[in-house]
Protein backbone atom coordinates (compact mmCIF):
# COMPACT_ATOMS: atom_id res chain seq x y z
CA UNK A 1 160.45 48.17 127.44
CA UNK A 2 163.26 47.96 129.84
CA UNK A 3 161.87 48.55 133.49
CA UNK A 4 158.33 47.33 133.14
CA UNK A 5 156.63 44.78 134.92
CA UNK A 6 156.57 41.94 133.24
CA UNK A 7 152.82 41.64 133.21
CA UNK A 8 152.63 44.88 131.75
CA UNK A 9 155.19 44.80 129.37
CA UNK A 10 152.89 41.40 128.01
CA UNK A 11 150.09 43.56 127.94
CA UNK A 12 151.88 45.85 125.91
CA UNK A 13 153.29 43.01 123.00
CA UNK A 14 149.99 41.62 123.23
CA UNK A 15 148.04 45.02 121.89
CA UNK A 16 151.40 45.68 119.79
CA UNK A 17 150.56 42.44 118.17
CA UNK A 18 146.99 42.79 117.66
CA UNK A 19 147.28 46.21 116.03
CA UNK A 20 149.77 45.10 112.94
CA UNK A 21 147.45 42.17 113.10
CA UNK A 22 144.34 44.39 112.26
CA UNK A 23 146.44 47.28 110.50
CA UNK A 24 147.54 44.53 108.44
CA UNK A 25 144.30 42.57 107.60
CA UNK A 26 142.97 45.89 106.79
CA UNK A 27 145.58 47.25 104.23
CA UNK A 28 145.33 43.96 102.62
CA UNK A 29 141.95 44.27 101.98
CA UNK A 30 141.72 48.00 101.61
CA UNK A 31 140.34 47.70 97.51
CA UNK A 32 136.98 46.51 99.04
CA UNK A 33 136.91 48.55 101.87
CA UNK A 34 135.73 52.08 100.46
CA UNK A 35 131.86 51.03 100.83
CA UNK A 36 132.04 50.50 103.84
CA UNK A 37 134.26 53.56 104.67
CA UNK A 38 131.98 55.14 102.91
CA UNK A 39 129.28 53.96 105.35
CA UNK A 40 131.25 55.71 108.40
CA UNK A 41 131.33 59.09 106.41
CA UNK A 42 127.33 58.76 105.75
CA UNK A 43 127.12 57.39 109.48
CA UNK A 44 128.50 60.17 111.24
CA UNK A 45 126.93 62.39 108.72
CA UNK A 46 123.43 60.94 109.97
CA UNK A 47 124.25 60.62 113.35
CA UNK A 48 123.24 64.14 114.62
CA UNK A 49 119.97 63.39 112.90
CA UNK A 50 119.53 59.88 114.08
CA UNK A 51 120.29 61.47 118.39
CA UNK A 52 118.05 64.19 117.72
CA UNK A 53 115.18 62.01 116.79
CA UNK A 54 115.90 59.29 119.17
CA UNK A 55 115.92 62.51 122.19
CA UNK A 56 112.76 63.69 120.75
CA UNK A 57 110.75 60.24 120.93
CA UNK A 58 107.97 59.14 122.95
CA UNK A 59 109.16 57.44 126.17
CA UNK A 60 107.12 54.68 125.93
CA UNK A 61 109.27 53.80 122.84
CA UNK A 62 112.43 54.04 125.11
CA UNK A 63 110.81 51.87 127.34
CA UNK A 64 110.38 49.42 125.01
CA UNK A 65 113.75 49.96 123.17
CA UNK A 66 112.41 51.22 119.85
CA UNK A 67 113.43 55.04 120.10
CA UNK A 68 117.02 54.14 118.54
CA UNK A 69 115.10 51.74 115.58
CA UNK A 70 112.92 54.20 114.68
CA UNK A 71 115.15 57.08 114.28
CA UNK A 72 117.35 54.65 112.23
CA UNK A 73 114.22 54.09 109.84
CA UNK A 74 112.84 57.81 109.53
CA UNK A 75 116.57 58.94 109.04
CA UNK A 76 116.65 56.54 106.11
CA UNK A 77 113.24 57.72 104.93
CA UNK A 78 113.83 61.27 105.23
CA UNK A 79 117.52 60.18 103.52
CA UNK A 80 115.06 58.27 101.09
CA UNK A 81 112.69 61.28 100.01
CA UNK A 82 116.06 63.59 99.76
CA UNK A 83 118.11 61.71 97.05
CA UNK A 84 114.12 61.12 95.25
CA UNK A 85 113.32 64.65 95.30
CA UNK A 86 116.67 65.99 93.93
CA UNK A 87 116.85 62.81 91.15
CA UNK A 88 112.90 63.68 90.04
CA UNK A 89 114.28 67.51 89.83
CA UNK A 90 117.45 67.78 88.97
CA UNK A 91 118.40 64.11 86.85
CA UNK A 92 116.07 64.97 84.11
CA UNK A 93 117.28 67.90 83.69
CA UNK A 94 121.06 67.15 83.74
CA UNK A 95 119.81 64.62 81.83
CA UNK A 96 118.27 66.36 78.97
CA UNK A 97 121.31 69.00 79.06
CA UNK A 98 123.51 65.58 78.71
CA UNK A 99 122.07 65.30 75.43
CA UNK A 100 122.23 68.25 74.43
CA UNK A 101 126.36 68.29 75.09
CA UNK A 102 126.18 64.85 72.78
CA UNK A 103 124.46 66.10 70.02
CA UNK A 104 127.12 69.44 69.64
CA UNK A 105 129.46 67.18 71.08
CA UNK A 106 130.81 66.92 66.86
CA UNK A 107 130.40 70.92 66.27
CA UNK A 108 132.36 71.72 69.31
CA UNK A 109 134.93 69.29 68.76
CA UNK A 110 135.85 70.35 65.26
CA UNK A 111 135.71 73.87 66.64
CA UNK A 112 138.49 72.97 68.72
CA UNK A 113 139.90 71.32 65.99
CA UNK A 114 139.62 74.46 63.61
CA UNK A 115 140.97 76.55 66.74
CA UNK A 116 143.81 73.60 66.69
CA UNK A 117 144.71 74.47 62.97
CA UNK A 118 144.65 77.77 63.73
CA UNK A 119 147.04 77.82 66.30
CA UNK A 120 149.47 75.23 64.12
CA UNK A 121 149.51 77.81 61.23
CA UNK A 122 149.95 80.53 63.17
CA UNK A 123 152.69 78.92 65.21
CA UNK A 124 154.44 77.62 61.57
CA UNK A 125 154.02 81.23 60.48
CA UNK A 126 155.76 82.78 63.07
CA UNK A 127 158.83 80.04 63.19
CA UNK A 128 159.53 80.64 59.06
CA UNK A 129 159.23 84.07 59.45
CA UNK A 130 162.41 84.32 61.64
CA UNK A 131 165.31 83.46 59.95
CA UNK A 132 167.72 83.41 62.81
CA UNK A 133 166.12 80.37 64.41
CA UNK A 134 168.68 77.75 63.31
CA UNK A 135 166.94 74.17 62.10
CA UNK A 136 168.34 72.48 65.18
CA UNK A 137 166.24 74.89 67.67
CA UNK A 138 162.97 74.53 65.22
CA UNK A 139 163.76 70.68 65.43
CA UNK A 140 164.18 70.89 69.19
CA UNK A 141 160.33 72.91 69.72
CA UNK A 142 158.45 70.16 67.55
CA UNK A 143 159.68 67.31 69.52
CA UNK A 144 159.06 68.92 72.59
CA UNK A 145 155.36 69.39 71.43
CA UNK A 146 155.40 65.72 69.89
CA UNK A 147 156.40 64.45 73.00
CA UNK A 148 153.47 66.64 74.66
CA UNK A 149 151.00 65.29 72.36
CA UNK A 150 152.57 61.65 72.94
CA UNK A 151 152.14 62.33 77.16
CA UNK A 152 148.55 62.99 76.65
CA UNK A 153 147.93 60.46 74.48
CA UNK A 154 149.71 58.11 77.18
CA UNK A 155 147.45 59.54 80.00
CA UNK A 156 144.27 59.35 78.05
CA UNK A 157 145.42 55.09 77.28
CA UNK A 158 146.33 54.88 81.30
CA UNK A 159 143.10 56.70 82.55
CA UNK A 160 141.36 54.03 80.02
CA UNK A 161 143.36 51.38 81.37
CA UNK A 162 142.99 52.33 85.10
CA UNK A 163 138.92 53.03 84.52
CA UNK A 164 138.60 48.99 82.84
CA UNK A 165 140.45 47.98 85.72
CA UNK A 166 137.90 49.13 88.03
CA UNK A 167 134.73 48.04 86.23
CA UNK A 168 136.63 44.62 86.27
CA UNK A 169 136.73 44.74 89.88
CA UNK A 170 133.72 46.24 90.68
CA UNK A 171 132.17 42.69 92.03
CA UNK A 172 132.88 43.38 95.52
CA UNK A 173 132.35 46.51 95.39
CA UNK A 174 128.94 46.13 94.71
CA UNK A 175 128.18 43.50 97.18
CA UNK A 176 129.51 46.11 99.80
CA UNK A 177 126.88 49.01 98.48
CA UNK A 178 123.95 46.32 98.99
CA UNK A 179 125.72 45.73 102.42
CA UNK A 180 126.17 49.53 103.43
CA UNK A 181 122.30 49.79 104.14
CA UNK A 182 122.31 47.07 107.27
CA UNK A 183 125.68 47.82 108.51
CA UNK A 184 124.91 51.23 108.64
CA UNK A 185 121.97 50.36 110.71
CA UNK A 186 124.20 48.61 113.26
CA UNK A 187 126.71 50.93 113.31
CA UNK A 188 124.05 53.66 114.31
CA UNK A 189 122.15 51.75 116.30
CA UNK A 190 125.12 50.32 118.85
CA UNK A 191 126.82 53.79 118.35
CA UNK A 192 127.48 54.67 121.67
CA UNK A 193 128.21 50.91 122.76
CA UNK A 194 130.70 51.08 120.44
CA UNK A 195 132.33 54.57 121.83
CA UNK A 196 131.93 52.70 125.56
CA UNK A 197 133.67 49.79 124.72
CA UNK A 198 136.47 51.46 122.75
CA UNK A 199 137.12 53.77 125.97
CA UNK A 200 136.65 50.27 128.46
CA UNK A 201 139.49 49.00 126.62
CA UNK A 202 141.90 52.13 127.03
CA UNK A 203 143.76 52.08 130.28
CA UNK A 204 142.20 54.13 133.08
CA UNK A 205 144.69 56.84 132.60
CA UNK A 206 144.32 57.54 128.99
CA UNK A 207 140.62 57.45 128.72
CA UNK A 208 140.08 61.43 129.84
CA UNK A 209 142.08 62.86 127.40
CA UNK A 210 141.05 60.07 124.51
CA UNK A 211 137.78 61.48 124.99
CA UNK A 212 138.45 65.27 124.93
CA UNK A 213 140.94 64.91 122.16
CA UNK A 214 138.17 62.84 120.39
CA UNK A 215 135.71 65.91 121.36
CA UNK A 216 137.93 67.90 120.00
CA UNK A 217 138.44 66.14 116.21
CA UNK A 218 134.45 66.16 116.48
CA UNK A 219 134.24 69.78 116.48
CA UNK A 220 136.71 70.25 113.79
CA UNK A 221 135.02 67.55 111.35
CA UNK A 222 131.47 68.90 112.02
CA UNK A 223 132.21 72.48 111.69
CA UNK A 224 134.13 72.14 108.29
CA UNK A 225 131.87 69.54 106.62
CA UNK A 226 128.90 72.07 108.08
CA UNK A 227 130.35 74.29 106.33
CA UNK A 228 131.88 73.35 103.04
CA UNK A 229 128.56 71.73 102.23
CA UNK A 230 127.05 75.40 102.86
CA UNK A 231 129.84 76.76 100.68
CA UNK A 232 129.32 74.06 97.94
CA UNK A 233 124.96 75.01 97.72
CA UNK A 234 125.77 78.70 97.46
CA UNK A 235 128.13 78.63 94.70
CA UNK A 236 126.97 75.77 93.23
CA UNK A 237 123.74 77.95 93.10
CA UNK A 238 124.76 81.60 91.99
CA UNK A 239 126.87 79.98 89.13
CA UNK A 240 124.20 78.12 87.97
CA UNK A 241 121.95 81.14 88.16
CA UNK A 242 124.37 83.34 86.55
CA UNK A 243 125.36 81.51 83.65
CA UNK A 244 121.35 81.05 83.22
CA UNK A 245 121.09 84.92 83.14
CA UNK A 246 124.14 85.28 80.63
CA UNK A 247 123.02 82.06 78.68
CA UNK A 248 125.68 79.58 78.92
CA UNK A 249 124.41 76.05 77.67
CA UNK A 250 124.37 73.36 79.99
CA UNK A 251 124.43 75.76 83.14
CA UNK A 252 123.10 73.14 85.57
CA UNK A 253 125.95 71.20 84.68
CA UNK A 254 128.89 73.51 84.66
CA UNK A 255 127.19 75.12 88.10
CA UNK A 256 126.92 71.24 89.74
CA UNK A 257 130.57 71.00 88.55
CA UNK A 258 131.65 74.50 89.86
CA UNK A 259 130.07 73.35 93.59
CA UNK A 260 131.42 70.22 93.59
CA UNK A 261 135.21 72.05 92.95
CA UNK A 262 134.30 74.43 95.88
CA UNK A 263 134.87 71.33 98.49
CA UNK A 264 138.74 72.63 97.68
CA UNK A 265 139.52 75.67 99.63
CA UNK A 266 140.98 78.46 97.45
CA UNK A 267 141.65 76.46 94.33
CA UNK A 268 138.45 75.06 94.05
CA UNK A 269 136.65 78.04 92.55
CA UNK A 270 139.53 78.30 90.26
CA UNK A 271 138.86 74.90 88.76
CA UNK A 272 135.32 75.39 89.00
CA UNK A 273 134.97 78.36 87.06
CA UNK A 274 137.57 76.66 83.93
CA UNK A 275 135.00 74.24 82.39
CA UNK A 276 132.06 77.17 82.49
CA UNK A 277 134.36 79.53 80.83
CA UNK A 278 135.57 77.11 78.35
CA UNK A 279 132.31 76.34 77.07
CA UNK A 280 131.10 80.02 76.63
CA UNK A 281 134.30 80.78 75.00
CA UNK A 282 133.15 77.58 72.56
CA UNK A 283 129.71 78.88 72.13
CA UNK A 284 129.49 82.33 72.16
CA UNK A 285 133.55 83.93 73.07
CA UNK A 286 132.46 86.98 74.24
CA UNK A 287 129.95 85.44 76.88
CA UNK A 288 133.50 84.25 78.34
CA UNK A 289 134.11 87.82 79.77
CA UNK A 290 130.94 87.84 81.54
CA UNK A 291 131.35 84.54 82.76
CA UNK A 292 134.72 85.26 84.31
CA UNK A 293 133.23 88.53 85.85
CA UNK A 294 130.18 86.52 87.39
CA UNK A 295 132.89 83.76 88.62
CA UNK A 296 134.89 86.43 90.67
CA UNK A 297 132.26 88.31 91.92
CA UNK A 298 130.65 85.54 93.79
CA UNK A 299 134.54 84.54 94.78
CA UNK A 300 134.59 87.98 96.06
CA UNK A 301 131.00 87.47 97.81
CA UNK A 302 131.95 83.55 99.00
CA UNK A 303 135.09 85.37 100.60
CA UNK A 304 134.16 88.27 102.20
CA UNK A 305 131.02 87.18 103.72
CA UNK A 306 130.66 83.11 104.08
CA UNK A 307 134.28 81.95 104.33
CA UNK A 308 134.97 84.43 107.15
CA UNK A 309 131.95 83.11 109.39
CA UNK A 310 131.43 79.26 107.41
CA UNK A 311 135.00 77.95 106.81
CA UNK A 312 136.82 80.43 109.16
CA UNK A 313 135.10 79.29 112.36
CA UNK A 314 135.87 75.53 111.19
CA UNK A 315 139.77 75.07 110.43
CA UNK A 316 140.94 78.95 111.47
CA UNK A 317 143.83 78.12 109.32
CA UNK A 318 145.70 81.15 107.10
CA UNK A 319 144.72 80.87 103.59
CA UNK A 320 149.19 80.78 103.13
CA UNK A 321 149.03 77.37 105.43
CA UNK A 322 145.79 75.97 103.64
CA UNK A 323 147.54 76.18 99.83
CA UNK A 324 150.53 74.61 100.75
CA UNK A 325 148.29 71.90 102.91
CA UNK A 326 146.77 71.25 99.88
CA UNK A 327 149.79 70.73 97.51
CA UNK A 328 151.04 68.46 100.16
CA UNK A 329 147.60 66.84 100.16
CA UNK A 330 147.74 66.30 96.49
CA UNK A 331 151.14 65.11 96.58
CA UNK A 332 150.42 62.06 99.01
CA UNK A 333 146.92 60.98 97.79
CA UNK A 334 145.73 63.40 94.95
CA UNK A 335 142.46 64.33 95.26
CA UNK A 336 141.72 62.74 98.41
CA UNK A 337 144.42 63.98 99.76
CA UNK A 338 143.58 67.62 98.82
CA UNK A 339 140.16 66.74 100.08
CA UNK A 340 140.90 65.91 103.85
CA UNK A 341 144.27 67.91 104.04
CA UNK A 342 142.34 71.03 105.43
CA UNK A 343 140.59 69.37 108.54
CA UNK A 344 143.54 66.93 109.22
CA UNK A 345 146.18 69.69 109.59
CA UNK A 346 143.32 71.72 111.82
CA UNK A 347 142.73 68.22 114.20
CA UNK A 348 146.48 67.70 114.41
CA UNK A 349 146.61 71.54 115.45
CA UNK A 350 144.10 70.92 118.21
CA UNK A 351 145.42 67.70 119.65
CA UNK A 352 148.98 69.11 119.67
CA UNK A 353 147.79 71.97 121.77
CA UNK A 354 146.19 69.54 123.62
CA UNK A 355 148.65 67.53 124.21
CA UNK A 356 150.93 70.41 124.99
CA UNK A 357 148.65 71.94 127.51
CA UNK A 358 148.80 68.15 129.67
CA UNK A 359 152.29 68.02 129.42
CA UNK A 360 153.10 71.06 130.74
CA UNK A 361 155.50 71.68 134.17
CA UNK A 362 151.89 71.99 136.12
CA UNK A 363 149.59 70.44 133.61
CA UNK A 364 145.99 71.83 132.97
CA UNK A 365 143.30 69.12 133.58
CA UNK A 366 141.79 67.47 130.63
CA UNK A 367 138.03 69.74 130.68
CA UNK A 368 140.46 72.65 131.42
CA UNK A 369 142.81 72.13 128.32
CA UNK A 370 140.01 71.32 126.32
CA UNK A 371 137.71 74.45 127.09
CA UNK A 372 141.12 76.27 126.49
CA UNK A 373 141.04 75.57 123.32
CA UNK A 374 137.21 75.35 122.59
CA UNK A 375 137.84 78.75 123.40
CA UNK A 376 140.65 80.37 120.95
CA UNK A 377 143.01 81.49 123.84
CA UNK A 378 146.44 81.30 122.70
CA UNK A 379 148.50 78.41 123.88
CA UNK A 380 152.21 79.73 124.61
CA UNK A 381 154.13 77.02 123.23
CA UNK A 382 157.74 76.32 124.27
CA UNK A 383 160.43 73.79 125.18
């Protein structure tokens, strides 16, 4: 801080200061902060709903300042009749299909356990029958697979352990979903006081490009949650359909299970398609076959076709770039991490080039960088 004017450089301690103030307050409290992190990802979810109603009202109701209220309440309603519709539809039957899984729940377990024996006799059959193997090698293999039944025994306890702690703890949580409903409300409602008073605050200078580069990280978001919820209803769809036509039990669940993986990009249909073929190999093996077919044909379809013009036009990040983003994801925050590693490496992308383009020898002017990039013109990047 050496050369600044002393005003400024107080300025400067005295934001400092309040942002490990907040940052700290808020990692302190971060347990009990997911509902209402939760409510941002619903709010700006809602939001293009919630403008588009509030443009479309009468303008009587702007007059009197009941546009933005009312929008608020039909979103919710229309929110309302959305979750009712797919519970009346869907529950009972994932319900009944629940059930169903509990009452073979026995038969396929001591298939697995008969498939278990198998594979033990089979594996002691083959370790006498070569006499070569010296007792210290044979000795060596069974506590290898001791200790790999004794790691996922251990997991099994710490997933137990980790799921009581929760429950336990689940006291403010729950106090922040009955919460989520009015501070919701009040986050859409004062949305755009909020976006005024955060760029007020900003020095003069910055607030351009804060505003651009925040443009910017809009389009990203909204394009790939656009379109990895399109992704998720069409494969969450065919597989459901197609393990309906091959007759898989419990296809609405295994299909739910298989769209829910497809919020992954690459890997996701991989995991997806695991449970569906482990349960047709469990009822009926050679429905597996045609349940792997059915899984990489609407891969095939998902790639050639949506992920081109869905995810393509969101992130436009090589598929080589977007698997190792995800192991890095996974690596930092597991499946959260693999979750949001997609669109953060695309918005750290953008605002680089961003950045780039207003630093340059005869900078391009904020609307100028930005359209630059809107547009897909390539940024020549250098020292």
């Amino acid at each position: 801080m050496i050369g600044l004017h002393p005003k400024r450089r107080n300025r400067l301690l005295l934001w400092t200061v309040l942002f490990l103030l907040i940052g700290g307050m808020l990692w302190a409290a971060r347990h009990v902060l997911f509902p209402y992190i939760l409510a941002l990802v619903i709010a700006y979810l809602l939001l293009p709903v919630v403008n588009w109603l509030d443009h479309h009202m009468p303008v009587r109701l702007h007059t009197w300042r009941l546009a933005r209220p009312l929008a608020i309440l039909l979103t919710y309603l229309l929110l309302f009749v959305l979750i009712v519709g797919i519970m009346a539809f869907f529950v009972p039957l994932i319900v009944d299909q629940i059930k169903v899984l509990i009452e073979r729940w026995p038969d396929l377990t001591r298939q697995v356990e008969a498939w278990g024996t198998r594979g033990w006799g089979l594996y002691t059959d083959v370790i006498e029958s070569i006499e070569s193997i010296s007792p210290r090698w044979r000795d060596t293999i069974e506590s290898s697979l001791e200790d790999l039944a004794s790691d996922l025994l251990t997991a099994v306890q710490n997933g137990l352990i980790a799921t009581i702690r929760t429950v336990s703890s689940t006291v403010s949580f729950l106090i922040g979903l009955i919460v989520i409903p009015f501070w919701l409300f009040y986050i859409l409602h004062d949305e755009s006081q909020v976006k005024k008073g955060i760029v007020q605050a900003l020095p003069e200078q910055l607030r351009a490009d804060v505003q651009c580069m925040a443009s910017l990280i809009d389009d990203v978001l909204s394009a790939y949650i656009r379109g990895q919820l399109l992704l998720c209803l069409f494969v969450g769809t065919l597989a459901t359909l197609s393990l309906l036509i091959i007759g898989v039990p419990f296809a609405l669940i295994l299909g739910v299970i298989a769209g829910v993986f497809e919020v992954l990009p690459y890997v996701g249909p991989i995991l997806g398609a695991i449970p569906a073929i482990l349960v047709a190999l469990l009822s009926n093996p050679a429905s597996a076959i045609w349940v792997a077919v059915a899984f990489i044909a609407i891969q095939q379809v998902e790639n050639l076709l949506l992920v081109p013009r869905i995810a393509g036009q969101s992130v436009k990040l090589h598929p080589a770039l977007v698997m190792v983003v995800l192991v890095i994801g996974n690596q930092l925050a597991g499946f959260w991490g693999m979750l949001v590693a997609v669109p953060i490496t695309a918005i750290i992308r953008d605002v680089f080039k961003y950045l780039y383009l207003r630093m340059l020898d005869e900078p391009l002017a904020p609307e100028e960088a930005m359209a630059r990039i809107r547009s897909g013109q390539e940024v020549p990047l250098g020292v």
